[in-house]
C-alpha atoms as a PDB file:
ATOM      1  CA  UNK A   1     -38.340  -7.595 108.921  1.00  0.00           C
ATOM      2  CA  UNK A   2     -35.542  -9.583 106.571  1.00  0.00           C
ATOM      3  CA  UNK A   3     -37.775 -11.996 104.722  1.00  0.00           C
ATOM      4  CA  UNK A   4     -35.865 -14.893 105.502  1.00  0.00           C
ATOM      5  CA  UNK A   5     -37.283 -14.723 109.284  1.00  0.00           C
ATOM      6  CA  UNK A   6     -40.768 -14.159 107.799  1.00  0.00           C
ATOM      7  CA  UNK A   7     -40.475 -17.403 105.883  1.00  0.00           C
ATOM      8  CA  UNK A   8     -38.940 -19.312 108.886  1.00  0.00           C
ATOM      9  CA  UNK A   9     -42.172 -17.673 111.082  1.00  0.00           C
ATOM     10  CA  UNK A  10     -44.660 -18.690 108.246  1.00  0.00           C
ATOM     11  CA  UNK A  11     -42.871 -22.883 108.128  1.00  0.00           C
ATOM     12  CA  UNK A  12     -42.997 -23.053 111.595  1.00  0.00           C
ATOM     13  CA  UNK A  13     -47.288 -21.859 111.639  1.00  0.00           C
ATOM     14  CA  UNK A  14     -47.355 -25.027 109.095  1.00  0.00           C
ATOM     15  CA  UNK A  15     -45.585 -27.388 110.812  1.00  0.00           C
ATOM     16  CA  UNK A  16     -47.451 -26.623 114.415  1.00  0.00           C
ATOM     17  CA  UNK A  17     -50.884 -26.892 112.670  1.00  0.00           C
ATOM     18  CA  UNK A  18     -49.138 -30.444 110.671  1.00  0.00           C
ATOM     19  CA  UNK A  19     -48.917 -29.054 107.346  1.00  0.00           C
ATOM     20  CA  UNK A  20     -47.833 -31.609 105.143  1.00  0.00           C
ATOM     21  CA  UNK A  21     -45.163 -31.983 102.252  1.00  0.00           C
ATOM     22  CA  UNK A  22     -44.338 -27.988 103.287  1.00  0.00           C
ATOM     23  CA  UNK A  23     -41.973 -26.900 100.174  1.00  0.00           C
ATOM     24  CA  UNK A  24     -39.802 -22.921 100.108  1.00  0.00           C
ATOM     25  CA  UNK A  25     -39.793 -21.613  96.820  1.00  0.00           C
ATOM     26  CA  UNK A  26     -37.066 -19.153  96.257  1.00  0.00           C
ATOM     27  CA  UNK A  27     -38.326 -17.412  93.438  1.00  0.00           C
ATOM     28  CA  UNK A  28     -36.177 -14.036  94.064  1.00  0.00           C
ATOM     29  CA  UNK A  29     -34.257 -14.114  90.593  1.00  0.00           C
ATOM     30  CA  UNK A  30     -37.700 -15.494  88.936  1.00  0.00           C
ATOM     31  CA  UNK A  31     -40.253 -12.565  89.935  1.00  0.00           C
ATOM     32  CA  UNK A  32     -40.952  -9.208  91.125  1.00  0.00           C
ATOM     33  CA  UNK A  33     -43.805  -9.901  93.108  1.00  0.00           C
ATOM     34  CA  UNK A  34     -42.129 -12.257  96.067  1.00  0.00           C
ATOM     35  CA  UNK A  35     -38.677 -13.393  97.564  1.00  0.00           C
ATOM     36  CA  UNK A  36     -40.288 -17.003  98.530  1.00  0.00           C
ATOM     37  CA  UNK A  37     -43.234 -19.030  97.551  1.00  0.00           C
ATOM     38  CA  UNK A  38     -44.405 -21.520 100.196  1.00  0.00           C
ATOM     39  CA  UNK A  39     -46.305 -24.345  99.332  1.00  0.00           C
ATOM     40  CA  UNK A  40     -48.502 -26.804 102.050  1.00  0.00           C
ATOM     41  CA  UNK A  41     -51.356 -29.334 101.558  1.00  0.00           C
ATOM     42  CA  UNK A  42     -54.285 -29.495 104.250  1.00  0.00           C
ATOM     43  CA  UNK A  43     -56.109 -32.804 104.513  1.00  0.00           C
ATOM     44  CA  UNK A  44     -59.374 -31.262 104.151  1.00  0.00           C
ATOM     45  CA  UNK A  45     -60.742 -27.826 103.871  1.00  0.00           C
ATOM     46  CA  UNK A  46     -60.913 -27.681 107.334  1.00  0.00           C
ATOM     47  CA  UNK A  47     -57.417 -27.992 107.973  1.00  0.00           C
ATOM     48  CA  UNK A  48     -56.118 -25.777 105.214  1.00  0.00           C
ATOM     49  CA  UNK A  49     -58.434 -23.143 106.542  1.00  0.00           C
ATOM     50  CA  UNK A  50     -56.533 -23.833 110.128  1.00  0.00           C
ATOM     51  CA  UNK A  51     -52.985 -23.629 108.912  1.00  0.00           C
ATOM     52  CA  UNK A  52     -54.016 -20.388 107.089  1.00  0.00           C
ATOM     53  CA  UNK A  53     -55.629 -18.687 110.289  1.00  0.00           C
ATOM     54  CA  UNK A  54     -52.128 -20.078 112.055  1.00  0.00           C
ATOM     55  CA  UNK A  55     -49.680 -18.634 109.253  1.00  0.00           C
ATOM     56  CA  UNK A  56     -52.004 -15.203 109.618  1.00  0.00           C
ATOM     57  CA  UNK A  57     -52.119 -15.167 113.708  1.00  0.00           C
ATOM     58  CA  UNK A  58     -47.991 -15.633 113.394  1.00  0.00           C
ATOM     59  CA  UNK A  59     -47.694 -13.447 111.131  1.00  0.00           C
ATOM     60  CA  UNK A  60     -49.643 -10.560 112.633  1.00  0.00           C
ATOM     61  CA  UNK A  61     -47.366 -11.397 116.248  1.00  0.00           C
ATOM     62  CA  UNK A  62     -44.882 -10.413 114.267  1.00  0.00           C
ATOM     63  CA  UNK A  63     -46.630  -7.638 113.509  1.00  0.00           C
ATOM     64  CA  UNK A  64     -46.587  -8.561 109.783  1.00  0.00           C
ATOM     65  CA  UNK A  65     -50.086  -8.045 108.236  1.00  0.00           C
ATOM     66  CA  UNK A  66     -51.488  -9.406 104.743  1.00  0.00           C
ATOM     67  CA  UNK A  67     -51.762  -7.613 101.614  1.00  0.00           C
ATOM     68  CA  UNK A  68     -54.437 -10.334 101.042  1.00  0.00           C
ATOM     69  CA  UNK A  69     -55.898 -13.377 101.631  1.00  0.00           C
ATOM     70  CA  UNK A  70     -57.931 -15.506  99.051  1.00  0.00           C
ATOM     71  CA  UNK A  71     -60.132 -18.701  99.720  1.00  0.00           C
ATOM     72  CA  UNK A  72     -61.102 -18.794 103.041  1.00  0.00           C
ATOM     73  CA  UNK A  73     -64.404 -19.563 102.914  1.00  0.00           C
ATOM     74  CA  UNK A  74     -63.969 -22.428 100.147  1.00  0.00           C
ATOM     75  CA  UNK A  75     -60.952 -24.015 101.886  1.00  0.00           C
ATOM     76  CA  UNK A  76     -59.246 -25.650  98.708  1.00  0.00           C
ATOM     77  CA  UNK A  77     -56.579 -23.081  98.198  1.00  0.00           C
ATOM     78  CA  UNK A  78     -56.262 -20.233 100.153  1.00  0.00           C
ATOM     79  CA  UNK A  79     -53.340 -17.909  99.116  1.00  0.00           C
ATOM     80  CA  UNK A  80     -52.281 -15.062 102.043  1.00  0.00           C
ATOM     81  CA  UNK A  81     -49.790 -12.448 100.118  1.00  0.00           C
ATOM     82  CA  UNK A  82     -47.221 -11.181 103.060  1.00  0.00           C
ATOM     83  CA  UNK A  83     -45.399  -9.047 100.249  1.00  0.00           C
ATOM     84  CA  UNK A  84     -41.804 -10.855 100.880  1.00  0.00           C
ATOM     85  CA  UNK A  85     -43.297 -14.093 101.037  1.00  0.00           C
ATOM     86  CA  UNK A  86     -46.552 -16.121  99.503  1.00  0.00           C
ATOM     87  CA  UNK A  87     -48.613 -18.797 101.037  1.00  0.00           C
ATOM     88  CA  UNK A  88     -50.194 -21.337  99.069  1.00  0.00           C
ATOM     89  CA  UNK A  89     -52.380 -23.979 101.111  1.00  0.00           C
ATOM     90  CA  UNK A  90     -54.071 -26.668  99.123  1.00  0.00           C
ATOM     91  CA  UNK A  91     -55.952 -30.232  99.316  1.00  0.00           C
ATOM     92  CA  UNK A  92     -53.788 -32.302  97.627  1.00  0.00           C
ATOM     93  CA  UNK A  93     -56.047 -33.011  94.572  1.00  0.00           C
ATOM     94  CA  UNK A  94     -56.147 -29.036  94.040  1.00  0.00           C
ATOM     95  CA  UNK A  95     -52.073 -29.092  94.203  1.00  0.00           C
ATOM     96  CA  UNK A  96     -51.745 -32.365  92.236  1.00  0.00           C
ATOM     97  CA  UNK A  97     -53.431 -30.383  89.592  1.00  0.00           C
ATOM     98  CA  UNK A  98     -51.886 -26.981  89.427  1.00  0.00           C
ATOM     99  CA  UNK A  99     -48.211 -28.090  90.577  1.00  0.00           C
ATOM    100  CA  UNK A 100     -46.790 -25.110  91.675  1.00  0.00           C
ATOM    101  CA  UNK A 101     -43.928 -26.407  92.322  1.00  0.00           C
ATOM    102  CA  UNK A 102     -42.686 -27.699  88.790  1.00  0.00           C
ATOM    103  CA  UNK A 103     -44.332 -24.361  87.310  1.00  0.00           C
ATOM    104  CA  UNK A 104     -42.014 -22.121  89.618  1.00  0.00           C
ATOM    105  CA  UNK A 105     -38.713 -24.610  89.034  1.00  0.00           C
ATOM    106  CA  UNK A 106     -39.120 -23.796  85.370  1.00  0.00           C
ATOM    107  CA  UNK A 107     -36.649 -21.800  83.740  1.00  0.00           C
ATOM    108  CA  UNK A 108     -37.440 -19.080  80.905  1.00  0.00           C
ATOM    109  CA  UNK A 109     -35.318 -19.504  77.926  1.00  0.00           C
ATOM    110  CA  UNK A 110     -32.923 -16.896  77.689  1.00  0.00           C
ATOM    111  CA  UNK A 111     -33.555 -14.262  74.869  1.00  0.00           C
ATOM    112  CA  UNK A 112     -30.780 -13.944  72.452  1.00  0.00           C
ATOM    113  CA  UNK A 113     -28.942 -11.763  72.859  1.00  0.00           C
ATOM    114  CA  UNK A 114     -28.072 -10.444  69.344  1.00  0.00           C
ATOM    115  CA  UNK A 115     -31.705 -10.634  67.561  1.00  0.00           C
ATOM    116  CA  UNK A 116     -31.105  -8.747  65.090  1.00  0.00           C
ATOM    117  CA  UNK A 117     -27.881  -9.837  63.558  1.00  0.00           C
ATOM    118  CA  UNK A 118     -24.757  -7.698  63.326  1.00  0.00           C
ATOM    119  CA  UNK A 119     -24.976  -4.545  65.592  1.00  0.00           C
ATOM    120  CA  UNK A 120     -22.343  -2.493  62.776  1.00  0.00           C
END
């Protein structure tokens, strides 16, 4: 399945369980472990524990399974690894803090390219 349709599937599980401030990493050129990172908040634990059961029962239609799936039974941030695509759900105190977001929008400093000097 092209990841891009996996992504689209995994927004629209979000938005029918009202996901808010839903945000699509694309952290393809960034990292060898995922094409997209995608980022939701939950109101309470309840609710992120719902949009993750929706992004997992969507996914699985699609007959997409998880590699894993981390903080169910806590509810604060639960992270489901589809491979091409990663879900983050978090209360909004628990994303405040880690901001995902800004660390993933970062850019690494590019090494130089000539380190050591003259290559004669």
């Amino acid at each position: 399945m092209p990841n891009d349709k996996l992504r689209d599937v995994v927004i629209e599980a979000l938005e029918d369980k009202k996901g808010s401030d839903i945000q699509c990493l694309d952290v393809l050129n960034q990292t060898d472990i995922t094409d997209y990172m995608v980022v939701a908040s939950g109101s309470s634990n309840r609710q992120v524990k719902a949009l993750a059961t929706s992004v997992i029962d969507q996914a699985r239609a699609i007959e997409v399974k998880p590699y894993g799936i981390e903080g169910m039974e806590q509810g604060e941030w639960v992270l489901i690894d589809l491979v091409d695509v990663v879900v983050h759900l978090m209360l909004p105190k628990v994303r405040e803090f880690y901001d995902l977001e800004r660390l993933w929008s970062m850019t690494p400093n590019k090494e130089k390219e000539d380190v050591g000097g003259n290559d004669q």
